[in-house]
C-alpha atoms as a PDB file:
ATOM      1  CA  UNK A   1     -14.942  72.233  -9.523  1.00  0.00           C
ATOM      2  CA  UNK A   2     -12.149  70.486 -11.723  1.00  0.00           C
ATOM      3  CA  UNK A   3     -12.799  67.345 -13.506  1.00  0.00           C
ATOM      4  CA  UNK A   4     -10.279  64.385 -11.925  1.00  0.00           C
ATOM      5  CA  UNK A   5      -7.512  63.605 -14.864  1.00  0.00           C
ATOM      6  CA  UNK A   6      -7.655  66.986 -16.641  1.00  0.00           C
ATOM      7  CA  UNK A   7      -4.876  69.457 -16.770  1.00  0.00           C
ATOM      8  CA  UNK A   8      -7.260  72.439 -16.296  1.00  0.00           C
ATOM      9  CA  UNK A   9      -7.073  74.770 -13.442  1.00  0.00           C
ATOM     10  CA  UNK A  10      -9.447  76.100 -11.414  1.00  0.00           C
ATOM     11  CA  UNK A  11     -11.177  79.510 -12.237  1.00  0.00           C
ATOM     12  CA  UNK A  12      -9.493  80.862  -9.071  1.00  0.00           C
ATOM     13  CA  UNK A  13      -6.262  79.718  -9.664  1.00  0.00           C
ATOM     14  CA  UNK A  14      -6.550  81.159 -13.408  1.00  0.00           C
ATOM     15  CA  UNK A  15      -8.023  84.543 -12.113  1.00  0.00           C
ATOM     16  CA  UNK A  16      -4.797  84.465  -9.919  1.00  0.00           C
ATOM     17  CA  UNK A  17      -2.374  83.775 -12.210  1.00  0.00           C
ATOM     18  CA  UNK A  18      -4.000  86.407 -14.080  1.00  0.00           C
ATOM     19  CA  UNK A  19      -3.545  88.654 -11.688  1.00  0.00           C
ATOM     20  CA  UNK A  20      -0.089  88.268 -10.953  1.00  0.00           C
ATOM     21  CA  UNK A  21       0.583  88.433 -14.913  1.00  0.00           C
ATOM     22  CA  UNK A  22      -0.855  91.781 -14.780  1.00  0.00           C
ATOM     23  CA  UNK A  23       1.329  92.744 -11.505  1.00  0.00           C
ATOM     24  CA  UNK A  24       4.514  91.669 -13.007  1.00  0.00           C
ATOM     25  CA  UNK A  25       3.546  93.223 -16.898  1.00  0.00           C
ATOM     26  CA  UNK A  26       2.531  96.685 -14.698  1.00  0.00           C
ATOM     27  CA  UNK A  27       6.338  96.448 -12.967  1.00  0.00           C
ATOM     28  CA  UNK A  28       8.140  95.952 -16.367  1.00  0.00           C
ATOM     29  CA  UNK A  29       5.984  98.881 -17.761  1.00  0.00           C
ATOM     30  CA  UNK A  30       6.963 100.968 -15.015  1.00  0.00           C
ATOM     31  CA  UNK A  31      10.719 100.775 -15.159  1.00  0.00           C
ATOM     32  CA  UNK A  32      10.374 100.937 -18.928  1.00  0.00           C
ATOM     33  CA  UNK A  33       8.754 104.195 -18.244  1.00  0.00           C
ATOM     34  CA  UNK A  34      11.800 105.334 -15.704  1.00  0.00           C
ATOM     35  CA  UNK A  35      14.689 104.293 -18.256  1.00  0.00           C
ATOM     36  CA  UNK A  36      12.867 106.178 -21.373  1.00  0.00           C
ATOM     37  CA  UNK A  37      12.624 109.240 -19.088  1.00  0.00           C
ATOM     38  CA  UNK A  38      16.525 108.947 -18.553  1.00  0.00           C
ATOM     39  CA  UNK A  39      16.585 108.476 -22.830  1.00  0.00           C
ATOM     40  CA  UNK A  40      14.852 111.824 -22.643  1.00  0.00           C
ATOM     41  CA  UNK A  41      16.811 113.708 -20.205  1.00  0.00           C
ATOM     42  CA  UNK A  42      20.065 112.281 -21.663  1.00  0.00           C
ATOM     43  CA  UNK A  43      18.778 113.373 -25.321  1.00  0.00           C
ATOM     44  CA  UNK A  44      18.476 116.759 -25.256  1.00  0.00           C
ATOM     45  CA  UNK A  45      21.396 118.015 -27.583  1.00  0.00           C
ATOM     46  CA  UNK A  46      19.924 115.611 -30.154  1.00  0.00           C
ATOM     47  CA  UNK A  47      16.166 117.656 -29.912  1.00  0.00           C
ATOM     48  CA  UNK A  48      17.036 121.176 -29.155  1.00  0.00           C
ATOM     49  CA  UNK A  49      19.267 123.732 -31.078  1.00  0.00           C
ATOM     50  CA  UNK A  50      21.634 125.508 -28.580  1.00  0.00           C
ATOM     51  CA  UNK A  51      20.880 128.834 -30.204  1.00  0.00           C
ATOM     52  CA  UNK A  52      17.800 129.403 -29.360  1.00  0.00           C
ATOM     53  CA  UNK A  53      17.006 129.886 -25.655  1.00  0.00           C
ATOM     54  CA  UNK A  54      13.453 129.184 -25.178  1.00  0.00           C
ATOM     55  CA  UNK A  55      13.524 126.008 -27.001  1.00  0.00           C
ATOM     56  CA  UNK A  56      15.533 124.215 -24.520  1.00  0.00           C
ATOM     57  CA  UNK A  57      13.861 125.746 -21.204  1.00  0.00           C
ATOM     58  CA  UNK A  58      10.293 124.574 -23.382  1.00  0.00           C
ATOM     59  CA  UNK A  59      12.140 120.749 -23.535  1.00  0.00           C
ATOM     60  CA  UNK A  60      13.274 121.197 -19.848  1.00  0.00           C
ATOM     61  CA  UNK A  61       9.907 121.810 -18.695  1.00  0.00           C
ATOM     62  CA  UNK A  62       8.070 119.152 -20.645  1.00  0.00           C
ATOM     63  CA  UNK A  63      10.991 116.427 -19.434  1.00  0.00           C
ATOM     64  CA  UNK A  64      11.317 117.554 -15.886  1.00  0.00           C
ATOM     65  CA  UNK A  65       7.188 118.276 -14.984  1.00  0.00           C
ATOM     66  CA  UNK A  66       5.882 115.597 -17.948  1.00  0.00           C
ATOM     67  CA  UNK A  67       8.327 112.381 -17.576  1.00  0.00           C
ATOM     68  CA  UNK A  68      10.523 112.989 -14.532  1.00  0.00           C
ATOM     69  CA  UNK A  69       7.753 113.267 -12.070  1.00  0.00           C
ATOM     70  CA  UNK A  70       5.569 110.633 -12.769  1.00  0.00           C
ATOM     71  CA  UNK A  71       8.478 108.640 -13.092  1.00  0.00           C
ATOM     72  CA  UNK A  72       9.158 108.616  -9.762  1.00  0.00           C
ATOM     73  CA  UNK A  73       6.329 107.230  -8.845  1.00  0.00           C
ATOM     74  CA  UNK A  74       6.224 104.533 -11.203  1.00  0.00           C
ATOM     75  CA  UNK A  75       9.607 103.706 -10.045  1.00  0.00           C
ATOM     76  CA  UNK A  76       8.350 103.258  -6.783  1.00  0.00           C
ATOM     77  CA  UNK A  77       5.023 101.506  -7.738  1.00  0.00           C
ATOM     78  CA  UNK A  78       7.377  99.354  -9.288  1.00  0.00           C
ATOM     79  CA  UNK A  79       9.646  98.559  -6.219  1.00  0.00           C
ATOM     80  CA  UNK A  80       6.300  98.060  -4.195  1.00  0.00           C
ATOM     81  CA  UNK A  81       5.157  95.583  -7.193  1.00  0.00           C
ATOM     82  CA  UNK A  82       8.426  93.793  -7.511  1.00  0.00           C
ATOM     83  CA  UNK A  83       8.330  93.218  -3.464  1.00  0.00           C
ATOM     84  CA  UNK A  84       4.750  91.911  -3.931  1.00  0.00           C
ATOM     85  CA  UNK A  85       6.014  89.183  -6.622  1.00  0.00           C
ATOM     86  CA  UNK A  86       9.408  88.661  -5.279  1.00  0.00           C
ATOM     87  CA  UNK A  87       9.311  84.671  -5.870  1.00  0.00           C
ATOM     88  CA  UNK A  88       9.456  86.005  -9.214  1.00  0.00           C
ATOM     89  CA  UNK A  89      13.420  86.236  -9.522  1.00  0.00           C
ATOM     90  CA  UNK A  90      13.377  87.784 -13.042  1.00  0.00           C
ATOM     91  CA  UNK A  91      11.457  90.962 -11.749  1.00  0.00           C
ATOM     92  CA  UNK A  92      13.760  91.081  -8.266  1.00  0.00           C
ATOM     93  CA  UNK A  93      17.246  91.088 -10.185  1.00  0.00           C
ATOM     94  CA  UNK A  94      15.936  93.750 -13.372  1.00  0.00           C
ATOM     95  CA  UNK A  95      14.398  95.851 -10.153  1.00  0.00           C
ATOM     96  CA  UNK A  96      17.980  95.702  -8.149  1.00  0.00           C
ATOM     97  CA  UNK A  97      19.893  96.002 -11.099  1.00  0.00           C
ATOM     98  CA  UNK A  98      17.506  99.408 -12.171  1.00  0.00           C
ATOM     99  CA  UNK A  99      17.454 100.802  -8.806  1.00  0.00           C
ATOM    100  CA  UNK A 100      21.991 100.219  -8.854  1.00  0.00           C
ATOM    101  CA  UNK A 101      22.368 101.416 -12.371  1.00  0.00           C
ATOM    102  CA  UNK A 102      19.791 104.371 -11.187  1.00  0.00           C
ATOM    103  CA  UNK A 103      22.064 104.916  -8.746  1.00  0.00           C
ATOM    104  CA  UNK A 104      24.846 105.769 -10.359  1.00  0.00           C
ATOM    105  CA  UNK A 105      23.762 107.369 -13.808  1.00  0.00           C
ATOM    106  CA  UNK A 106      23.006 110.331 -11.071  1.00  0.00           C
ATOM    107  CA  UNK A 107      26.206 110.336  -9.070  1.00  0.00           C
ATOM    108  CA  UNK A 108      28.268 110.466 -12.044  1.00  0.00           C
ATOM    109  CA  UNK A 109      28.136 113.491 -14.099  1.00  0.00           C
ATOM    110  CA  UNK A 110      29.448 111.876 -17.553  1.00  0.00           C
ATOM    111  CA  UNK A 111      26.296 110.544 -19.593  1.00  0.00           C
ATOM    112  CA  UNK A 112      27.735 107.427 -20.845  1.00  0.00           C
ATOM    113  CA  UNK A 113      26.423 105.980 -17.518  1.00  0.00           C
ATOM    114  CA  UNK A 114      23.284 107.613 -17.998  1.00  0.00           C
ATOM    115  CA  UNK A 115      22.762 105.982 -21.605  1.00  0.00           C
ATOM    116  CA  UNK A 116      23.596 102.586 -20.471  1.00  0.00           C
ATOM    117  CA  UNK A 117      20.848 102.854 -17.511  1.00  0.00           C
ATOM    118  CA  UNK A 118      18.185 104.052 -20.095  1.00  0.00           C
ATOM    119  CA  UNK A 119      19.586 101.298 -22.839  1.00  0.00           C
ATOM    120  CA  UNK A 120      19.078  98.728 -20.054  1.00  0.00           C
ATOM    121  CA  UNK A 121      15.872  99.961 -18.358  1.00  0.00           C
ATOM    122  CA  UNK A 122      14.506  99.697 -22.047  1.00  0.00           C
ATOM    123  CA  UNK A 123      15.694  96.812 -23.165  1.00  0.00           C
ATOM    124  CA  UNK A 124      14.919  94.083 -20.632  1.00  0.00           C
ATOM    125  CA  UNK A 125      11.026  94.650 -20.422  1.00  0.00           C
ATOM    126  CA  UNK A 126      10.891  94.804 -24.475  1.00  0.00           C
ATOM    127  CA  UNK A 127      12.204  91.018 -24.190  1.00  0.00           C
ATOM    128  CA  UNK A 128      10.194  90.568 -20.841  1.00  0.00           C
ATOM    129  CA  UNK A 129       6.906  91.498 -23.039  1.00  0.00           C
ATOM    130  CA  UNK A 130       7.854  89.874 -26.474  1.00  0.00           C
ATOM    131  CA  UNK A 131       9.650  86.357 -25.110  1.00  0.00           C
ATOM    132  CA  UNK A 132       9.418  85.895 -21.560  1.00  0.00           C
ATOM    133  CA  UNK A 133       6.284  86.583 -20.437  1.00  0.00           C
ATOM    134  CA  UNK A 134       5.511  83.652 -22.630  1.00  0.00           C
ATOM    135  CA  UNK A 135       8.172  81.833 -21.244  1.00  0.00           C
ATOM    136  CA  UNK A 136       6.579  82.460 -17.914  1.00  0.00           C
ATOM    137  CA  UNK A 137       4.594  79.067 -16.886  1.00  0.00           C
ATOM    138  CA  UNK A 138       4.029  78.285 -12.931  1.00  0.00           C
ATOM    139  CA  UNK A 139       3.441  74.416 -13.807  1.00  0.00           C
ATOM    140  CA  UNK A 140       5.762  72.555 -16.199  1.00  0.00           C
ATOM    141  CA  UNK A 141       4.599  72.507 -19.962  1.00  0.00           C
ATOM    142  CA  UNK A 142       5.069  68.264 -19.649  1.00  0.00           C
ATOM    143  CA  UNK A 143       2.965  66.745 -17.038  1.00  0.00           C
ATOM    144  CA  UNK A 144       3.267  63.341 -16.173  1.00  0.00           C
END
């Protein structure tokens, strides 16, 4: 029960709002995680020395089994999230815009492509969790 003339939600609408918070903070995690698995494939001259062989089938295995795989399914936990909250419009474009640039860092073979998709898929949750999830109001910050 809300008191007439104050600004204060109900505790279902705040458990709700909570919730989707959560939803939309789990979906920017999650394509975090797939562009810094794309970091790590795309880094691997920088970590292992070409002369010795078992180092880089040790990185190969800890990249593809570690990251690669559970980064599919966050990817697609992430689509499923980002249909669940699609009247947020922040969420839908960064999801269409990771699943294009996705896309084509593996059709093309060159790894510029591949840089810019893990550049991107890093960068846009680190402002999502440090401006605009703060940014992120459902009512107006000025009522009348």
């Amino acid at each position: 029960m809300t008191i007439p003339g104050q600004p204060h939600a109900s505790p279902a609408e705040e458990a709700e709002k909570k919730e989707v918070r959560r939803q939309l903070d789990f979906a920017y995690a999650c394509l975090a995680f797939v562009g810094f698995t794309m970091l790590a494939y795309v880094a691997e001259p920088f970590f292992v020395d070409a002369k010795s062989p078992g180092a880089e089938a040790g990185y190969s295995f800890v990249v593809g089994i570690g990251l690669v795989l559970p980064s599919m399914l966050a990817l697609v936990l992430a689509i499923c999230l980002t249909v669940m909250r699609r009247r947020h419009q922040p969420i839908v474009i960064f999801c269409m815009l990771n699943v294009l640039l996705l896309s084509l860092a593996l059709i093309w073979e060159n790894n510029s492509m591949r840089w810019v998709y893990g550049t991107v898929s890093m960068l846009v949750p680190a402002w999502w969790f440090t401006v605009g999830r703060w940014r992120n109001t459902d009512t107006p910050l000025l009522q009348p």
